[in-house]
PDB file of N, CA and C in Angstrom:
ATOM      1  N   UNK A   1      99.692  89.186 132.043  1.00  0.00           N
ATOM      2  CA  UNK A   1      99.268  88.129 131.146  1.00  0.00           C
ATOM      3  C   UNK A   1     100.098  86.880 131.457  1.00  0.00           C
ATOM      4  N   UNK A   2      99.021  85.653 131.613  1.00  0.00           N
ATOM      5  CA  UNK A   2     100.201  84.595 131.801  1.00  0.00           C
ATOM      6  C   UNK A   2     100.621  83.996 130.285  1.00  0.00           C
ATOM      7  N   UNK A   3     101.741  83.218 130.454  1.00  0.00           N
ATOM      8  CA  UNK A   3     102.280  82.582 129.360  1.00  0.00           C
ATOM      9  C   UNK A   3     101.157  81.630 128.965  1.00  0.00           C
ATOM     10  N   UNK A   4     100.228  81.062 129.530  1.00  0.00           N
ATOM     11  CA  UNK A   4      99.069  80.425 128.627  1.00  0.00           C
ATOM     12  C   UNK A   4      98.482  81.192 127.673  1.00  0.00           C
ATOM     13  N   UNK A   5      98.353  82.624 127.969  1.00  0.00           N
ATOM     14  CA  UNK A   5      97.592  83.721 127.627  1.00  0.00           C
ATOM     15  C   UNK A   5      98.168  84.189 125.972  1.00  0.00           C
ATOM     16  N   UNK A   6      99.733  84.164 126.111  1.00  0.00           N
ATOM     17  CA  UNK A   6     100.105  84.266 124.944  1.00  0.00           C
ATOM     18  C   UNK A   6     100.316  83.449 124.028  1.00  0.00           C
ATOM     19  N   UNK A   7      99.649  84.271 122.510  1.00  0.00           N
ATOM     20  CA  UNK A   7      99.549  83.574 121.241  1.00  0.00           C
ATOM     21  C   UNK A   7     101.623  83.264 120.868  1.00  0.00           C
ATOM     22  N   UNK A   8     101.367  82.395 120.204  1.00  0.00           N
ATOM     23  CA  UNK A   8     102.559  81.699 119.719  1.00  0.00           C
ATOM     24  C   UNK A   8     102.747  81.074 118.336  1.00  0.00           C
ATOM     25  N   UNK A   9     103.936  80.748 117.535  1.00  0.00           N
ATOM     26  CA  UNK A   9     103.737  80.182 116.440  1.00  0.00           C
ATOM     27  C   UNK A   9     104.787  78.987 116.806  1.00  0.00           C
ATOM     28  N   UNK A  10     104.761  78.243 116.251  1.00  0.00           N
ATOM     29  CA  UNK A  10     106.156  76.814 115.561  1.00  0.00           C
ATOM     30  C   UNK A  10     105.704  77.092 114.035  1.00  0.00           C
ATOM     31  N   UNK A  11     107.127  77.601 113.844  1.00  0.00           N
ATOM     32  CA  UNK A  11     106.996  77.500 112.432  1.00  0.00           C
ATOM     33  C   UNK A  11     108.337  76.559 111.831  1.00  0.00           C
ATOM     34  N   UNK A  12     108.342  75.866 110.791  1.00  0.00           N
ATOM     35  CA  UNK A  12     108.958  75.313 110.145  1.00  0.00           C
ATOM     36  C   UNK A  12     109.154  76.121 108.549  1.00  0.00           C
ATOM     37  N   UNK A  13     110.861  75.934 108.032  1.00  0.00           N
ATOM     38  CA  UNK A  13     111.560  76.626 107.185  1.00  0.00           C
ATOM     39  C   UNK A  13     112.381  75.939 106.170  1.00  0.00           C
ATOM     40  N   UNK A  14     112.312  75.599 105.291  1.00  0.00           N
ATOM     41  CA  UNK A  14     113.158  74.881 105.213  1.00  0.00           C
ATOM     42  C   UNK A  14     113.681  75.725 103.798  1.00  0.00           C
ATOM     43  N   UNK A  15     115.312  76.057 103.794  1.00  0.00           N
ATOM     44  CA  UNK A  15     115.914  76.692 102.597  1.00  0.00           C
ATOM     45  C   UNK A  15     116.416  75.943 101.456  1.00  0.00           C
ATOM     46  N   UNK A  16     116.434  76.716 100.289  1.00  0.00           N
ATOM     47  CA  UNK A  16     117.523  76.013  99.370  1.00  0.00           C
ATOM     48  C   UNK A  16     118.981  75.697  99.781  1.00  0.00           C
ATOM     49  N   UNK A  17     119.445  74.940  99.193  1.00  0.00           N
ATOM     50  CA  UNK A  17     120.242  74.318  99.529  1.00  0.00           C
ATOM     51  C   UNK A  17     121.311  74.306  99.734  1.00  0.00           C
ATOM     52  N   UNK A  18     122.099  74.654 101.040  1.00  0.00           N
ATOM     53  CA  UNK A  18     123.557  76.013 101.092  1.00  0.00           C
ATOM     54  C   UNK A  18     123.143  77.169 101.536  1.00  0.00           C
ATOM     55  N   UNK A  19     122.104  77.506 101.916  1.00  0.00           N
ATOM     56  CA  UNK A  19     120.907  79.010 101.785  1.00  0.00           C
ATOM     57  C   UNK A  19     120.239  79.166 103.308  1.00  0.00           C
ATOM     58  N   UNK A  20     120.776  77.848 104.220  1.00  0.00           N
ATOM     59  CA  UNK A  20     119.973  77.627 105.651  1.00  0.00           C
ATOM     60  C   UNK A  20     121.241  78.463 106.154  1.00  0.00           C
ATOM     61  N   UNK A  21     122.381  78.971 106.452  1.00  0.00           N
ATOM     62  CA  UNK A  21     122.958  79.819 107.348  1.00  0.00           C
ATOM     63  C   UNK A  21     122.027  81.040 107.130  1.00  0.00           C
ATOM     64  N   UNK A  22     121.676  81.709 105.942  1.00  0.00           N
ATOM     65  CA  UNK A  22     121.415  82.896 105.706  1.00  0.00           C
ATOM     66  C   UNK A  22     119.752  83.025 106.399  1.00  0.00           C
ATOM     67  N   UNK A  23     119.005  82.100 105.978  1.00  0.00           N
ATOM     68  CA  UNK A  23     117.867  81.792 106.941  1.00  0.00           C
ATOM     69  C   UNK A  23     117.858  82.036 107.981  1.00  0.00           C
ATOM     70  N   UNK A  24     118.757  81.063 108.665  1.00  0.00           N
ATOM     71  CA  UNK A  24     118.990  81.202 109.909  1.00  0.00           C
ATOM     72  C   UNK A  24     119.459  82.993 110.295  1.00  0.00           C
ATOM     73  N   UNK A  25     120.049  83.763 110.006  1.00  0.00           N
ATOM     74  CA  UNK A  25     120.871  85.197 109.907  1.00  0.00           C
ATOM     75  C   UNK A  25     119.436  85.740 110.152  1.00  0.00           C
ATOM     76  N   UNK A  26     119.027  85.885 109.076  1.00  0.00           N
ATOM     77  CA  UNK A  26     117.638  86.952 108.548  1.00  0.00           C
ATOM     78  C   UNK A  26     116.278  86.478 109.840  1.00  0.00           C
ATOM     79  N   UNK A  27     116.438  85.213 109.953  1.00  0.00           N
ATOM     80  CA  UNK A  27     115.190  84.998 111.121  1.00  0.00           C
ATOM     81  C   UNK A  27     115.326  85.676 112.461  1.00  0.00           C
ATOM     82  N   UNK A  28     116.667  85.370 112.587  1.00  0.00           N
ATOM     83  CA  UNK A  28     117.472  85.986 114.062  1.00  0.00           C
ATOM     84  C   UNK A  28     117.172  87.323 114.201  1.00  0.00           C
ATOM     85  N   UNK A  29     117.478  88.203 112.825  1.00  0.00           N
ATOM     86  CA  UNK A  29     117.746  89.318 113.191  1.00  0.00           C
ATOM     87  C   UNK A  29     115.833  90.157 113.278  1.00  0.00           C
ATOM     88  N   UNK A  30     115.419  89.520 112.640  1.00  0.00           N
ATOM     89  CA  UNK A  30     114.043  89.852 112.204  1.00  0.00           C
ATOM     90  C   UNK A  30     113.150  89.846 113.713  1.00  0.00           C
ATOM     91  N   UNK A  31     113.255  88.615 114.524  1.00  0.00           N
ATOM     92  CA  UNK A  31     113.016  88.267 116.128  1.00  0.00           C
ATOM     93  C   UNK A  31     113.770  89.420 116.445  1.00  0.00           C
ATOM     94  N   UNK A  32     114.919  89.560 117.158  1.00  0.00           N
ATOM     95  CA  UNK A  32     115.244  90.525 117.621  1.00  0.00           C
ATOM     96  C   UNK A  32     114.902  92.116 117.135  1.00  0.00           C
ATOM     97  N   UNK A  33     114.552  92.498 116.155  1.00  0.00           N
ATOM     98  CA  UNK A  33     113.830  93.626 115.789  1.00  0.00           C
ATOM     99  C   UNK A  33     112.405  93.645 115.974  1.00  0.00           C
ATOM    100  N   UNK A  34     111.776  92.427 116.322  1.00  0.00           N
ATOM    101  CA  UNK A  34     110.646  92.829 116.040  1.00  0.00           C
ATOM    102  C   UNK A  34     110.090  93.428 117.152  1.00  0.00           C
ATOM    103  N   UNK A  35     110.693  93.163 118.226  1.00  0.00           N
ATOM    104  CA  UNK A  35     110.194  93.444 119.772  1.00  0.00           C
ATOM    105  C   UNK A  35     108.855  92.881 120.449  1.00  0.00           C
ATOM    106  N   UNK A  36     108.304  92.062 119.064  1.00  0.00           N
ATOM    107  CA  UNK A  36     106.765  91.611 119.474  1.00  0.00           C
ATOM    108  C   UNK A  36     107.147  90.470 120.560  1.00  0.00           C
ATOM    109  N   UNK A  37     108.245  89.896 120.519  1.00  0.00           N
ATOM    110  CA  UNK A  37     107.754  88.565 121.069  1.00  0.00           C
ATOM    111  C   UNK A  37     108.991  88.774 122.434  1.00  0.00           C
ATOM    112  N   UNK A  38     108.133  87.624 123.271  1.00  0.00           N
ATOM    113  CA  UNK A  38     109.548  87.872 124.517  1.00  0.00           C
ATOM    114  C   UNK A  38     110.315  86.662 124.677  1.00  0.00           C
ATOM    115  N   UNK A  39     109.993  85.135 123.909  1.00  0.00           N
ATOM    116  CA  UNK A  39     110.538  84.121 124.355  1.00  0.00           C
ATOM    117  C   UNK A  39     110.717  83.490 123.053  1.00  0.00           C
ATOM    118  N   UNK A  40     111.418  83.167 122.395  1.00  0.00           N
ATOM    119  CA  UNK A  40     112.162  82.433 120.969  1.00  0.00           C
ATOM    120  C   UNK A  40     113.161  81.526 120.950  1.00  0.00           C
ATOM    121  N   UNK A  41     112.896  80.395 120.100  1.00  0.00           N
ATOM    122  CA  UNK A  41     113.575  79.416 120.358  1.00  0.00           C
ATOM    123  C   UNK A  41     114.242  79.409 118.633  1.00  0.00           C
ATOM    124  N   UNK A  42     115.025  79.453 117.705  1.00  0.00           N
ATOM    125  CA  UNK A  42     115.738  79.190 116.876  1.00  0.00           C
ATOM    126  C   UNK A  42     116.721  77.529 117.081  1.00  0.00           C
ATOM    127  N   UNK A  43     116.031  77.004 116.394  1.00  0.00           N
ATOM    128  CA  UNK A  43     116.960  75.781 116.344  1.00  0.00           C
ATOM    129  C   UNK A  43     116.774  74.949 114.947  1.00  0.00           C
ATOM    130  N   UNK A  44     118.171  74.238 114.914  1.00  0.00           N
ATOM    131  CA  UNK A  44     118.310  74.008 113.280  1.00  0.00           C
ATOM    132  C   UNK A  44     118.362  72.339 113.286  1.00  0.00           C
ATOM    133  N   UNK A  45     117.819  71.623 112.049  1.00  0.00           N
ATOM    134  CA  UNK A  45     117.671  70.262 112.461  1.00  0.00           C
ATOM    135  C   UNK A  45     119.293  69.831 112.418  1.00  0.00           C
ATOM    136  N   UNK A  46     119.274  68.831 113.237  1.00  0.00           N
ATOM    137  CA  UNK A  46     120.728  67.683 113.204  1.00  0.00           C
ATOM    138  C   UNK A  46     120.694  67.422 111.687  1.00  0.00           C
ATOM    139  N   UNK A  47     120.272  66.859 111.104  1.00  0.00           N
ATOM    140  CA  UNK A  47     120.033  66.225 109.802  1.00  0.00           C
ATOM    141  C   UNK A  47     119.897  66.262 108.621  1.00  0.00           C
ATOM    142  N   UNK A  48     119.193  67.771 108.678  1.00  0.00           N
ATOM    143  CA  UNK A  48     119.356  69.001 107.622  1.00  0.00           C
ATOM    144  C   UNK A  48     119.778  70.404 108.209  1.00  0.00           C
ATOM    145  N   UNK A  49     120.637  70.870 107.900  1.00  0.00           N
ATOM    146  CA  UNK A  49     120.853  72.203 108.520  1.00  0.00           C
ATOM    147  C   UNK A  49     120.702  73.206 107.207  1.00  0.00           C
ATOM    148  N   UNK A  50     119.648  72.976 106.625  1.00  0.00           N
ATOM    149  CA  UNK A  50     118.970  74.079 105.902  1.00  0.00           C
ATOM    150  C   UNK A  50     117.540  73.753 106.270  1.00  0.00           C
ATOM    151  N   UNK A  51     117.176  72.902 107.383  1.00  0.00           N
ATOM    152  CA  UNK A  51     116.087  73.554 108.109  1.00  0.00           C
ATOM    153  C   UNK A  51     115.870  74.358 109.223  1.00  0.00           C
ATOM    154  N   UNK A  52     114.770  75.350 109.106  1.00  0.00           N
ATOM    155  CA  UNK A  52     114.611  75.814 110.984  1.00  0.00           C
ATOM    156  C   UNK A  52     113.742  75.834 111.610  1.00  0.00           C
ATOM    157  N   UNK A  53     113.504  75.553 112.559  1.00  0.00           N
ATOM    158  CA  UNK A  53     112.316  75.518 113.531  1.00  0.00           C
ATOM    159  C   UNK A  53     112.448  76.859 114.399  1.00  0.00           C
ATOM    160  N   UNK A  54     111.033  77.764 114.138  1.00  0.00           N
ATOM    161  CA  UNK A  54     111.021  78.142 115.185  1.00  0.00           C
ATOM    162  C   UNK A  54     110.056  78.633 116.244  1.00  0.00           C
ATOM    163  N   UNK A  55     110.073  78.574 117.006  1.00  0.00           N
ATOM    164  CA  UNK A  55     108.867  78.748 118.112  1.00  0.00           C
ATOM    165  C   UNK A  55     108.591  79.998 119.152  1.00  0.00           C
ATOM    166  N   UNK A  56     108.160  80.660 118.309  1.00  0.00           N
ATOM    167  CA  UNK A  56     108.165  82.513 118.897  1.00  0.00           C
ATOM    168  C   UNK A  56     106.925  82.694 120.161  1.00  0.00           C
ATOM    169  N   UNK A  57     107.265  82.914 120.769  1.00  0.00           N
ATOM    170  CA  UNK A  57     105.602  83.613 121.990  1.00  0.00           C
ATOM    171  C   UNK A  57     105.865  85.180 122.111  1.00  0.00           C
ATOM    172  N   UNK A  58     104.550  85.901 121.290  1.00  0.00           N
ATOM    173  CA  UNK A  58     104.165  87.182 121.705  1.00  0.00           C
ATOM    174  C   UNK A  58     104.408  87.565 123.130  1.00  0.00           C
ATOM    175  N   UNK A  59     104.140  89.130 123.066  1.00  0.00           N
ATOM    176  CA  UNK A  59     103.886  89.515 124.366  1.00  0.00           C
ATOM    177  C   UNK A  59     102.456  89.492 124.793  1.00  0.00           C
ATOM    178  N   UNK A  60     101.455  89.575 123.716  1.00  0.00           N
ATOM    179  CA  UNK A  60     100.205  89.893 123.893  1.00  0.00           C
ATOM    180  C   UNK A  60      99.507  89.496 122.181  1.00  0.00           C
ATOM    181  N   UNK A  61      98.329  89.756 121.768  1.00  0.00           N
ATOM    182  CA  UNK A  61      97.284  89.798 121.094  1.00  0.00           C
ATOM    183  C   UNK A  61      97.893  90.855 120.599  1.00  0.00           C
ATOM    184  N   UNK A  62      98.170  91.962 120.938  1.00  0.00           N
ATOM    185  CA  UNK A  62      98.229  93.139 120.082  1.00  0.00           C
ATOM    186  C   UNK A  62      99.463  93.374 119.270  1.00  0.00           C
ATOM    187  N   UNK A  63     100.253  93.047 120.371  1.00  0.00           N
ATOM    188  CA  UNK A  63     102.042  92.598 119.976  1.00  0.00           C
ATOM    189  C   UNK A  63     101.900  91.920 118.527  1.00  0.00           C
ATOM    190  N   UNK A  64     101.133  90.435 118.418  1.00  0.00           N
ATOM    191  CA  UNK A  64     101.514  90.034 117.785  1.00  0.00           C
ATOM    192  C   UNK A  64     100.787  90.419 116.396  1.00  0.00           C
ATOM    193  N   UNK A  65      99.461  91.028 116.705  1.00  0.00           N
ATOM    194  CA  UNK A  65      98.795  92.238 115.428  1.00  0.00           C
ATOM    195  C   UNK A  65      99.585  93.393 114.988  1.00  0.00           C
ATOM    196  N   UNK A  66     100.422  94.076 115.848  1.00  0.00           N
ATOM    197  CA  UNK A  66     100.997  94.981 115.441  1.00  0.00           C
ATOM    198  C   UNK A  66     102.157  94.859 114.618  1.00  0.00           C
ATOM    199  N   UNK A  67     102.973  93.802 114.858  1.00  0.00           N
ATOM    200  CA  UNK A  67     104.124  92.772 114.556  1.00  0.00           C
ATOM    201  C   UNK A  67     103.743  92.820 112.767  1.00  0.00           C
ATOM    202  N   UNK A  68     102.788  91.706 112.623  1.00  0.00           N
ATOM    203  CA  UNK A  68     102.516  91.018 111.406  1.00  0.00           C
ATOM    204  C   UNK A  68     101.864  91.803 110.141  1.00  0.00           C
ATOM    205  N   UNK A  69     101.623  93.323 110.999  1.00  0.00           N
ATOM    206  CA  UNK A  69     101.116  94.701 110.102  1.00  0.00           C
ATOM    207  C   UNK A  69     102.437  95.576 110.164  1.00  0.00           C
ATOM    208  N   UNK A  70     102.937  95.159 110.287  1.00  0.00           N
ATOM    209  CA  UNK A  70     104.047  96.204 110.214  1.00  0.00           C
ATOM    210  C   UNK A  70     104.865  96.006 108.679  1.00  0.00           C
ATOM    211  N   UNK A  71     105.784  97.198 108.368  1.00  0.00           N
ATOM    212  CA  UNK A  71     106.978  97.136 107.104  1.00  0.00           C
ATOM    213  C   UNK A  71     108.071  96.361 107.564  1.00  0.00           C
ATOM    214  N   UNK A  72     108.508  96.240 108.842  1.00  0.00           N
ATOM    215  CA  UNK A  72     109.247  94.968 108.865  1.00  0.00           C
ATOM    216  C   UNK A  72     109.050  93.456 108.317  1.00  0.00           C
ATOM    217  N   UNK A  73     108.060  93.597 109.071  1.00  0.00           N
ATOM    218  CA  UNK A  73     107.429  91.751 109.094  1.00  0.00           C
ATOM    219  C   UNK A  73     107.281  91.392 107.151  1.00  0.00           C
ATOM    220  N   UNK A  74     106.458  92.684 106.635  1.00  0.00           N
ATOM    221  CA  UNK A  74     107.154  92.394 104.948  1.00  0.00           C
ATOM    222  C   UNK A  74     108.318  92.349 104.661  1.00  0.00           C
ATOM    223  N   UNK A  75     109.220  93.313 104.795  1.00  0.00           N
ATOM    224  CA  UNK A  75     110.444  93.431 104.322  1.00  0.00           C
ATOM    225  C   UNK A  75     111.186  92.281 104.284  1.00  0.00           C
ATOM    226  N   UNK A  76     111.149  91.588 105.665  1.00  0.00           N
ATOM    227  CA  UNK A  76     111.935  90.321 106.063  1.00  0.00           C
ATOM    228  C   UNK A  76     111.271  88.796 105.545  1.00  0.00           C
ATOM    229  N   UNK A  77     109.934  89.064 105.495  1.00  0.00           N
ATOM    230  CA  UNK A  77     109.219  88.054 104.689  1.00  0.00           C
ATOM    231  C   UNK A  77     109.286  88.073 103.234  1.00  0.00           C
ATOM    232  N   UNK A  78     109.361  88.549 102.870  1.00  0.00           N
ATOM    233  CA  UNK A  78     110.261  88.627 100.994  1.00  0.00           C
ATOM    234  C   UNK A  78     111.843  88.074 100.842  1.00  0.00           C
ATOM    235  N   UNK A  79     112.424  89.035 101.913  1.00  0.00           N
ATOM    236  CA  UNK A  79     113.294  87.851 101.917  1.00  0.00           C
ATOM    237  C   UNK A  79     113.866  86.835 101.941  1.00  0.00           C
ATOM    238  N   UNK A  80     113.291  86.721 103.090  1.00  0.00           N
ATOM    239  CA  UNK A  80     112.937  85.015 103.980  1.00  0.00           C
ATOM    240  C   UNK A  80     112.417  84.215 102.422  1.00  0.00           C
ATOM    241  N   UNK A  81     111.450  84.448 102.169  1.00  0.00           N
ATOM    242  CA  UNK A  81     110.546  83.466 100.739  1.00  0.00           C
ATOM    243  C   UNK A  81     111.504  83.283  99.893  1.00  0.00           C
ATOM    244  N   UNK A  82     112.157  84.105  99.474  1.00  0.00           N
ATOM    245  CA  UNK A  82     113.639  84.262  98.661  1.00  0.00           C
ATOM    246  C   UNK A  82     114.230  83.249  98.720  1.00  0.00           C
ATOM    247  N   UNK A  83     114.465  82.362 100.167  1.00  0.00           N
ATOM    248  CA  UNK A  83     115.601  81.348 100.227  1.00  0.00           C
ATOM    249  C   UNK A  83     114.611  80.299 100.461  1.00  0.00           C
ATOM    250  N   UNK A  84     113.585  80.356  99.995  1.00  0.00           N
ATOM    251  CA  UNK A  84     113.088  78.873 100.767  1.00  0.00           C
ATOM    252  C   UNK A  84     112.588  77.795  99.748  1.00  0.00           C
ATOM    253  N   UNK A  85     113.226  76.454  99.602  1.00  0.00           N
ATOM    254  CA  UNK A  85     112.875  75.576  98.841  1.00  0.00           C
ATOM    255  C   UNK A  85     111.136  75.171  98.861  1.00  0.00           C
ATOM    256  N   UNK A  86     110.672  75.577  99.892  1.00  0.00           N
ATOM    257  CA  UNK A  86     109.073  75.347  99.732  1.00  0.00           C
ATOM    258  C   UNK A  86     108.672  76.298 100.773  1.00  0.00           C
ATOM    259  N   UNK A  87     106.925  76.252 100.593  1.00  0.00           N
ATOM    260  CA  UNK A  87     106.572  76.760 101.708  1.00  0.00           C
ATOM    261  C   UNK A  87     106.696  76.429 103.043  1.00  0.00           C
ATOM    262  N   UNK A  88     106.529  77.517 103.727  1.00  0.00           N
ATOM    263  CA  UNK A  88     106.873  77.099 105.334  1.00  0.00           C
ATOM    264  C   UNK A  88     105.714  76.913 105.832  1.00  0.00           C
ATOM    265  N   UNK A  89     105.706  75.958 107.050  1.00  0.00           N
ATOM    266  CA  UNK A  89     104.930  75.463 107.889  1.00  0.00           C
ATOM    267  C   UNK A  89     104.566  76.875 109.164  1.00  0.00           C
ATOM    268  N   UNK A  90     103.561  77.068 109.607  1.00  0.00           N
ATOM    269  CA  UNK A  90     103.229  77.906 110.749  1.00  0.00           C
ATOM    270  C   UNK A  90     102.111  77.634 111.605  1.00  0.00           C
ATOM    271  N   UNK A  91     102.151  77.236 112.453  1.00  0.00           N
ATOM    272  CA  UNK A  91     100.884  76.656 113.342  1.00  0.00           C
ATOM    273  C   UNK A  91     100.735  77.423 114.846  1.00  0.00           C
ATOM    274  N   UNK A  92      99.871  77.947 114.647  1.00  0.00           N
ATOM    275  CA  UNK A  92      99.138  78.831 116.086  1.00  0.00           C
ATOM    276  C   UNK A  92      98.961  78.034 116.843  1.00  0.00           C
ATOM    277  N   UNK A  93      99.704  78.462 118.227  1.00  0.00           N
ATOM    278  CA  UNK A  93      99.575  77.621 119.571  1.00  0.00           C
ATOM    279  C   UNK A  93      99.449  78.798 120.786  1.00  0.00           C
ATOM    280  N   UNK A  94      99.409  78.321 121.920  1.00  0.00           N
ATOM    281  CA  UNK A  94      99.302  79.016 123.033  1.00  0.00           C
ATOM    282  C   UNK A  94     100.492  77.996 123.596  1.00  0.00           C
ATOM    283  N   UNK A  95     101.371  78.917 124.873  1.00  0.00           N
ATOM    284  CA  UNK A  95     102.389  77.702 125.641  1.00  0.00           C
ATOM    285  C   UNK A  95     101.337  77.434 126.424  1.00  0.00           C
ATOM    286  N   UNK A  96     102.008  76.135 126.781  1.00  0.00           N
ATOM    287  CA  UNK A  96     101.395  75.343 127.948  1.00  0.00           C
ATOM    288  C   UNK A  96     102.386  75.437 129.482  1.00  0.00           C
ATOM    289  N   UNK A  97     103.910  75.404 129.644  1.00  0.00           N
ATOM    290  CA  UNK A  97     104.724  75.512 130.488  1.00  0.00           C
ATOM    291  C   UNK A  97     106.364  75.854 129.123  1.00  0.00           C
ATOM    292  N   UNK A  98     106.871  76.741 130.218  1.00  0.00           N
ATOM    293  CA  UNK A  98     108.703  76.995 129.720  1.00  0.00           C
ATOM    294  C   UNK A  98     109.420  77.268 131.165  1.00  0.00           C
ATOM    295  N   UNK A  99     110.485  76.657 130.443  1.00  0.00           N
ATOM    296  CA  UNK A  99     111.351  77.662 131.533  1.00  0.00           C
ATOM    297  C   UNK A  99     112.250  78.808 130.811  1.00  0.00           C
ATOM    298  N   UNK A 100     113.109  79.947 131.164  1.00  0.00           N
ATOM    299  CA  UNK A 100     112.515  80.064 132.678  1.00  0.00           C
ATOM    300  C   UNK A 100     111.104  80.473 133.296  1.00  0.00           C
ATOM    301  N   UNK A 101     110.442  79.921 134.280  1.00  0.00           N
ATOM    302  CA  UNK A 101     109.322  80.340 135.008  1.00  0.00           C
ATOM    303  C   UNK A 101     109.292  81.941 134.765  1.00  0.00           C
ATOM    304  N   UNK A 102     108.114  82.941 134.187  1.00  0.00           N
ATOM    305  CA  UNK A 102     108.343  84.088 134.074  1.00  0.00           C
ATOM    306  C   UNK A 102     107.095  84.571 134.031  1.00  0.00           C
ATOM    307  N   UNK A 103     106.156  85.311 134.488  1.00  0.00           N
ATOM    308  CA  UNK A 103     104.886  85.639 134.426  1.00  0.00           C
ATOM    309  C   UNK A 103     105.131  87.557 134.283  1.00  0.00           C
ATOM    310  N   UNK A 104     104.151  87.991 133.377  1.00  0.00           N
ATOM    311  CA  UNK A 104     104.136  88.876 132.738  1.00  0.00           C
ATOM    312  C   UNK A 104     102.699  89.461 133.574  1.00  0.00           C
ATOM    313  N   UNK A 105     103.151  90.655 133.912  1.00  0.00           N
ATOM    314  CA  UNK A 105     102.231  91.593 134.386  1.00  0.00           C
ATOM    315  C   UNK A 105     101.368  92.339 133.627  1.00  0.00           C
TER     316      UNK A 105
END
């Protein structure tokens, strides 16, 4: 599958106030458990650092169905809602180019 191929999100986070380290904690660990995705970007604004951006790419269509049905993806999403001064932003994309260059068989 090429990286065009895979589904992706940018999502935007933004916590209560004092509450963006723990955001930041729980998102991290939630990506790294989930195993759905292979390329993640976590980054926190200059300006507010109780916001986060982040920009996940699946491995596949199924990855990311299996992912978002799972007891994780709740567990950590209750939490996550827990700290957040509003709703979060999430917008479905496909990549267009990253580095590193990496094509998936």
């Amino acid at each position: 599958m090429t990286l065009q191929d895979q589904p992706a999100y940018i999502i935007r986070m933004r916590a209560k106030p004092g509450l963006g380290d723990k955001l930041f904690e729980l998102a991290t660990i939630g990506m790294t458990k989930s195993g759905a995705s292979d390329r993640f970007i976590i980054a926190r604004e200059d300006d507010d650092p109780d916001t986060l951006w982040n920009i996940e790419v699946f491995k596949s269509d199924a990855a990311k169905a299996q992912y978002e049905n799972s007891p994780l993806a709740d567990e950590l999403r209750d939490e996550i809602i827990d700290l957040l001064a509003e709703p979060p932003m999430r917008i479905a994309v496909h990549p267009y180019s990253a580095l590193p260059l990496k094509e998936h068989v």
